[in-house]
N, C-alpha and C. Protein backbone atom coordinates (compact mmCIF):
# COMPACT_ATOMS: atom_id res chain seq x y z
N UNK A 1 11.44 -27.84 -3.03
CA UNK A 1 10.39 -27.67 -4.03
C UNK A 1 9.04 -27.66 -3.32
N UNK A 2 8.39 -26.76 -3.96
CA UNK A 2 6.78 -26.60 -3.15
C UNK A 2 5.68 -27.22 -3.83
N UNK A 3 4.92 -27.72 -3.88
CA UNK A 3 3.66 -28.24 -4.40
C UNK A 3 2.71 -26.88 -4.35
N UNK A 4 2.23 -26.82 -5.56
CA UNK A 4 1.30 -25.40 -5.85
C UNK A 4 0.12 -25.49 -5.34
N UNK A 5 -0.63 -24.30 -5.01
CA UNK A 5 -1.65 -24.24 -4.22
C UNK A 5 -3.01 -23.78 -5.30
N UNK A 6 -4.20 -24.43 -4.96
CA UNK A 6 -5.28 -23.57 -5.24
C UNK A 6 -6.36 -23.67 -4.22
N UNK A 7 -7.08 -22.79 -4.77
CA UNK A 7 -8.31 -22.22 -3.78
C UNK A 7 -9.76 -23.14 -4.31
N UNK A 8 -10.61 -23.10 -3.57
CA UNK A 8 -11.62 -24.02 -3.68
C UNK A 8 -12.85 -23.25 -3.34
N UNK A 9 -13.77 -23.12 -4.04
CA UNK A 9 -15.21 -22.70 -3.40
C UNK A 9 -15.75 -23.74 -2.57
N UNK A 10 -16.40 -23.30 -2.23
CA UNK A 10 -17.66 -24.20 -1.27
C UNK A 10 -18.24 -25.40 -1.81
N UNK A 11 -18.34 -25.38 -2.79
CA UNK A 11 -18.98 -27.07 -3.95
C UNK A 11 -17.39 -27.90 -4.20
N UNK A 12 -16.58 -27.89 -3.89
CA UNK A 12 -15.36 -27.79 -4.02
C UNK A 12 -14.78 -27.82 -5.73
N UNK A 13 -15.58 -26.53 -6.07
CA UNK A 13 -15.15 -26.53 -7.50
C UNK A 13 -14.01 -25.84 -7.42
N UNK A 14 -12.60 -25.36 -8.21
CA UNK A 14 -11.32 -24.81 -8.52
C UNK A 14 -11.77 -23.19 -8.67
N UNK A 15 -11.65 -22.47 -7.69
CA UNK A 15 -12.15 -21.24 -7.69
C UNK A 15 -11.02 -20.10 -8.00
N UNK A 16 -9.67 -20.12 -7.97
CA UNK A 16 -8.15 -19.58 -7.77
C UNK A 16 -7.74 -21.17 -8.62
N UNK A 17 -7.11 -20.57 -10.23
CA UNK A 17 -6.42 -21.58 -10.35
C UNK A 17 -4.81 -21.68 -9.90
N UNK A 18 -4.25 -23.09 -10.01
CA UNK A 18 -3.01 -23.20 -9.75
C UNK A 18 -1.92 -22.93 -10.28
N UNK A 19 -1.58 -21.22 -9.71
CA UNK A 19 -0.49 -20.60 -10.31
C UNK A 19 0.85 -20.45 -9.57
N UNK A 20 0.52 -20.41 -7.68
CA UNK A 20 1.13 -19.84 -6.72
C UNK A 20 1.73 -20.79 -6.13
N UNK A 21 2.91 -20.90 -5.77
CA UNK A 21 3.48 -22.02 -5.23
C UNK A 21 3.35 -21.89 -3.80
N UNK A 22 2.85 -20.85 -2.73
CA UNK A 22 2.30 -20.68 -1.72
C UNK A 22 1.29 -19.75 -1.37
N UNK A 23 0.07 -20.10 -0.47
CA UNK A 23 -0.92 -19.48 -0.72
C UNK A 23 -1.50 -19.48 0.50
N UNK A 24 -1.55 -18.44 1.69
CA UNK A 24 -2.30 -18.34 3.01
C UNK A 24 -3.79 -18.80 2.99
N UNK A 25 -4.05 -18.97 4.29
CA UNK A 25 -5.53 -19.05 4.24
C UNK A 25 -5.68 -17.36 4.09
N UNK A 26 -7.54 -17.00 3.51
CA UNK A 26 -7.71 -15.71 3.43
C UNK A 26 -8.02 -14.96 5.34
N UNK A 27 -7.30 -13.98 4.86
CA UNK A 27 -7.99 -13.55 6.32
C UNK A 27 -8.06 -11.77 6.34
N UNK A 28 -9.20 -11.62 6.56
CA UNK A 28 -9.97 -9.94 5.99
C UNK A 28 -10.00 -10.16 4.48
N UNK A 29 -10.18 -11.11 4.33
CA UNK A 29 -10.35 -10.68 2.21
C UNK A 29 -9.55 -10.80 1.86
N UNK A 30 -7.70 -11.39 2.36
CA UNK A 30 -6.72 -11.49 1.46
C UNK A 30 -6.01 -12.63 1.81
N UNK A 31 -4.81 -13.07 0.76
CA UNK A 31 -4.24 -13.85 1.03
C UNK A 31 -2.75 -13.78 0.94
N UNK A 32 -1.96 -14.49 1.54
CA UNK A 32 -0.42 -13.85 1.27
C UNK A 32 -0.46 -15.21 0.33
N UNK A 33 0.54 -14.80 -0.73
CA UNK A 33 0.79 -15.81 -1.70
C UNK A 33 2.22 -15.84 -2.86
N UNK A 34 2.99 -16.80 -2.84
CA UNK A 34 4.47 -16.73 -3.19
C UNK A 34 4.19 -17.25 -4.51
N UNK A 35 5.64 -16.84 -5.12
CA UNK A 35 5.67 -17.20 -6.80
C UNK A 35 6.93 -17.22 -7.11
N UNK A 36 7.72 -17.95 -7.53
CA UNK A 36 8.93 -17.52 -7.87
C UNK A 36 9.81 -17.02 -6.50
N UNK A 37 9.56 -17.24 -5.50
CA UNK A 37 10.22 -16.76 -4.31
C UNK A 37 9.79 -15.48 -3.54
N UNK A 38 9.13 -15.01 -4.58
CA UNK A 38 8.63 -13.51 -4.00
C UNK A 38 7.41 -13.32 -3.75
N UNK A 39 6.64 -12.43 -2.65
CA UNK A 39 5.45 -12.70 -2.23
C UNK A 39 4.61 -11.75 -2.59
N UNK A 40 2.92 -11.83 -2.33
CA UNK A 40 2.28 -10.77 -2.69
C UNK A 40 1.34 -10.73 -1.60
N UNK A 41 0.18 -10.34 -2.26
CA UNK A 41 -1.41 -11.06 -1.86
C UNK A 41 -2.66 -10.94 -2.56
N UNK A 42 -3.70 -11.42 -2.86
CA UNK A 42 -4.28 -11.72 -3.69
C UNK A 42 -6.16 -11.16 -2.87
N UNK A 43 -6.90 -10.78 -3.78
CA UNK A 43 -8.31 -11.36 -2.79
C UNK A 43 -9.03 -11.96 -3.27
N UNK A 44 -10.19 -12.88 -2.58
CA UNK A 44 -11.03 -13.70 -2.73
C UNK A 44 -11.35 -14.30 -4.17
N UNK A 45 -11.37 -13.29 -4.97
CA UNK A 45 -11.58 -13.42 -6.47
C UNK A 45 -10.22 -13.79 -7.52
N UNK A 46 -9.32 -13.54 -7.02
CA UNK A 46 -7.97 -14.06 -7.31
C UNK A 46 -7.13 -13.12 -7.52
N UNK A 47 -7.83 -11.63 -7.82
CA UNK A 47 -7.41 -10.26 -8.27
C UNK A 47 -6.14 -10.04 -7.27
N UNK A 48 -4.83 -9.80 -8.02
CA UNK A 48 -3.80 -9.38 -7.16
C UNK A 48 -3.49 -8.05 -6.33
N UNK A 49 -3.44 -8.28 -5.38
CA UNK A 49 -3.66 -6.73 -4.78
C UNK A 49 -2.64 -6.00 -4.44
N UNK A 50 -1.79 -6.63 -4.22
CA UNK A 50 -0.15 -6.62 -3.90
C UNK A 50 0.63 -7.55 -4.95
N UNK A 51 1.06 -7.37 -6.03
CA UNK A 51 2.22 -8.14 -6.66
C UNK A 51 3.18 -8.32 -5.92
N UNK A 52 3.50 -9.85 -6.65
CA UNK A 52 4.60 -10.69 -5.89
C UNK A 52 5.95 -10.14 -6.66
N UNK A 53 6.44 -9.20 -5.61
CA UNK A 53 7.38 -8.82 -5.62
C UNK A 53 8.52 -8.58 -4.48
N UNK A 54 7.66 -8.99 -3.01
CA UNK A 54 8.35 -8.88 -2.09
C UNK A 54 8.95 -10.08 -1.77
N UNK A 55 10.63 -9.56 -0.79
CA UNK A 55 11.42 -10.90 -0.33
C UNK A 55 10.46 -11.45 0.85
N UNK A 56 9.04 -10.66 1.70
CA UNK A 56 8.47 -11.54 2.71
C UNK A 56 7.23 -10.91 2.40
N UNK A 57 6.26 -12.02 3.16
CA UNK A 57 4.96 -11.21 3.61
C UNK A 57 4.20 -11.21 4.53
């Protein structure tokens, strides 16, 4: 079992709420991020850019 992830702005207010049960650091503007077993990636704003649909990422 994974403990869910969220993202944090700079004030450390809840910027990405907690939906993703794994969640990369961002790097170029994105993030790899799991759900249900399957992966995606997301950017900065939370907007999915890749649905989690893949077996890796």
């Amino acid at each position: 079992m994974y403990a869910q992830c969220i993202a944090l702005d700079k004030s450390g207010n809840i910027a990405i709420p907690c939906i993703y049960d794994l969640a990369s650091m961002f790097i170029d503007g994105l993030s790899a991020i799991q759900k249900d077993g399957k992966y995606g990636y997301m950017d900065t704003s939370g907007n999915i850019v890749i649905p989690c649909v893949y077996e890796s990422g």
